[in-house]
Protein backbone atom coordinates (compact mmCIF):
# COMPACT_ATOMS: atom_id res chain seq x y z
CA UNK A 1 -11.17 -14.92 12.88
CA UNK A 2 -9.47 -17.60 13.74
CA UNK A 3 -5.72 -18.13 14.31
CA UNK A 4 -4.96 -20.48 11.17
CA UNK A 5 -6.62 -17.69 8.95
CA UNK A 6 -4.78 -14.90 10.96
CA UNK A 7 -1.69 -16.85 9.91
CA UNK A 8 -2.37 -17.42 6.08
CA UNK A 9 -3.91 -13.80 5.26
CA UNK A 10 -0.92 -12.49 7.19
CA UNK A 11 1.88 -14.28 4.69
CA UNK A 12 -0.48 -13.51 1.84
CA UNK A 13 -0.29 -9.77 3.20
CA UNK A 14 3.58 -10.26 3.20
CA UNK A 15 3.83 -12.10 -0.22
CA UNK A 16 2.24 -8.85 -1.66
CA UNK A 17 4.10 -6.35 0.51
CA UNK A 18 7.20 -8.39 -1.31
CA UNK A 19 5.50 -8.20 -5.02
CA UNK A 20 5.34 -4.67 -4.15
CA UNK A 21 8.92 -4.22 -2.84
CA UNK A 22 10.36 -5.99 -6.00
CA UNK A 23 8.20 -3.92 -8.48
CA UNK A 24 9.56 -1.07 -6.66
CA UNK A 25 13.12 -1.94 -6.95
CA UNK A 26 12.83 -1.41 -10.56
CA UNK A 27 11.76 2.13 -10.06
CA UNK A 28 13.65 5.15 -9.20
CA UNK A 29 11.19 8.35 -9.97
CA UNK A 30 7.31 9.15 -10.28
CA UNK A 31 7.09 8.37 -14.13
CA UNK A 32 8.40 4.48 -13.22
CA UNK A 33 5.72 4.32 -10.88
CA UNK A 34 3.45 5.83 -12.92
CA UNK A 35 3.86 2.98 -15.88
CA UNK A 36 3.57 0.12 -13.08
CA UNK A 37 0.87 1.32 -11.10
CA UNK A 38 -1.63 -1.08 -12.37
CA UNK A 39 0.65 -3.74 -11.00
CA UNK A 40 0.97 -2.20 -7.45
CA UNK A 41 -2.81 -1.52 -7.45
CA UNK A 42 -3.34 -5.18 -7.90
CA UNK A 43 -1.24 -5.66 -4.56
CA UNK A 44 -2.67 -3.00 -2.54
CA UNK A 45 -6.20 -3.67 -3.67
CA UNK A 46 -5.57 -7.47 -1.81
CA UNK A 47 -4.38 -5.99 1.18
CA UNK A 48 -7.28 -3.90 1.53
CA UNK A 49 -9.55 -6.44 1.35
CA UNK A 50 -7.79 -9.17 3.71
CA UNK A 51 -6.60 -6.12 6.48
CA UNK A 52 -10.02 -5.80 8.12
CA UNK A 53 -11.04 -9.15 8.25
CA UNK A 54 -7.98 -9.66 9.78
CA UNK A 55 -8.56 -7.01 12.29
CA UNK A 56 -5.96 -4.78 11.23
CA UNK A 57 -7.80 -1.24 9.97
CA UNK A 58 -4.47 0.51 10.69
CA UNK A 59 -3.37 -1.46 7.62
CA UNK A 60 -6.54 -1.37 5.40
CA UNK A 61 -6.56 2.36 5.79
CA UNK A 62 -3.12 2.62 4.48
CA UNK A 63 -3.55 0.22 1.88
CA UNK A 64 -7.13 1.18 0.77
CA UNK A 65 -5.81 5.34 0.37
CA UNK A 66 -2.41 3.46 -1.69
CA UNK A 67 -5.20 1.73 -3.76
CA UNK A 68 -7.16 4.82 -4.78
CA UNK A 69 -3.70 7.15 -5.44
CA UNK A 70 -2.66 4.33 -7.63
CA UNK A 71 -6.28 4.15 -9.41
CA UNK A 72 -6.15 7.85 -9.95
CA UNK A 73 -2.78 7.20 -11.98
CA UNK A 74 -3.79 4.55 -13.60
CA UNK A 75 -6.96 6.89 -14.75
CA UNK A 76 -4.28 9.00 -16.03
CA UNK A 77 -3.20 11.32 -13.21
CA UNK A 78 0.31 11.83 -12.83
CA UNK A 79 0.63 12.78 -8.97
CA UNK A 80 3.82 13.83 -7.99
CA UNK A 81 5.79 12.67 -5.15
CA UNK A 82 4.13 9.11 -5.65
CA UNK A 83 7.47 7.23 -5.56
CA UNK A 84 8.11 8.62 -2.36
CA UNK A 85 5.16 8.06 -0.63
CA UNK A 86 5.27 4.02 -1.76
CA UNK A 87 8.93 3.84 -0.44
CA UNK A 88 8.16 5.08 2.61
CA UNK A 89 4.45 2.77 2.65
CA UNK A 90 6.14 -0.48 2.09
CA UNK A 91 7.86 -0.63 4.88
CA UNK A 92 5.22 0.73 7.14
CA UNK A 93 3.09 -2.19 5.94
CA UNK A 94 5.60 -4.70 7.35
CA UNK A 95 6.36 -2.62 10.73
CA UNK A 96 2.83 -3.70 10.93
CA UNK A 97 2.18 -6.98 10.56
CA UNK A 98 4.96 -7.56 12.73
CA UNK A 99 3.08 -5.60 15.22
CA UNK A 100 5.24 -2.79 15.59
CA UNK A 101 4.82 1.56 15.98
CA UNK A 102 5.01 3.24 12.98
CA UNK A 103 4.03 6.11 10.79
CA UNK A 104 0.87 4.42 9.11
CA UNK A 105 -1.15 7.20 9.90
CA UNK A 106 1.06 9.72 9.03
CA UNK A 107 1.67 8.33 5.66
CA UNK A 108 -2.17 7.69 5.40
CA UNK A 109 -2.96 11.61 5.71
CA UNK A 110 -0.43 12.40 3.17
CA UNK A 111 -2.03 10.14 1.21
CA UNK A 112 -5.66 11.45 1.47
CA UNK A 113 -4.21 14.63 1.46
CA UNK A 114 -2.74 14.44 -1.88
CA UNK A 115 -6.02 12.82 -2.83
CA UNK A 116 -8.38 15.65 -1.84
CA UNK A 117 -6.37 17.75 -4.19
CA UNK A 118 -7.40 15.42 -7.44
């Protein structure tokens, strides 16, 4: 791809990291997140698509397991420990457009973990 769209799906990737963040600032337990997850899944469900094209799996994986946990709620699942796992996920998603080591993986097997479980 080239650099100008590297550039533009990157600050869309951030603009929804940040629609995430500030939906997430109004939570503070599971049953928040469980009445906003349609609104997160909107987020994630962009940065799933744009991540690969952009060359950035480590991100699409992350964000495509976020999108399916947060489907399964909206379906009507209430998983447990889902607050936790986005607060530590948001953050993780920035480490990595900036390039930087983080625990993407790890919170990506937690993820699919929990899902295997549904």
């Amino acid at each position: 791809m080239s650099d100008e769209f590297i550039t533009v799906a990157t600050q869309e990737i951030r603009d929804d990291v940040l629609g995430m963040s500030n939906i997430m600032n109004s939570c503070k337990n599971d049953i928040n997140v469980f009445d906003v997850a349609g609104e997160l899944k909107k987020h994630t469900h962009k940065i799933k698509g744009l991540s690969p094209m952009m060359g950035r799996d480590d991100l699409g994986s992350l964000s495509e397991s976020l999108d399916l946990l947060l489907k399964k709620i909206v379906e009507g699942n209430k998983i447990e420990g889902v607050f936790d796992i986005l607060t530590k996920s948001l953050p993780a998603m920035n480490l990595s457009l900036d390039n930087s080591t983080n625990d993407q993986d790890l919170i990506t097997s937690q993820i699919k973990n929990i899902l295997s479980k549904l």
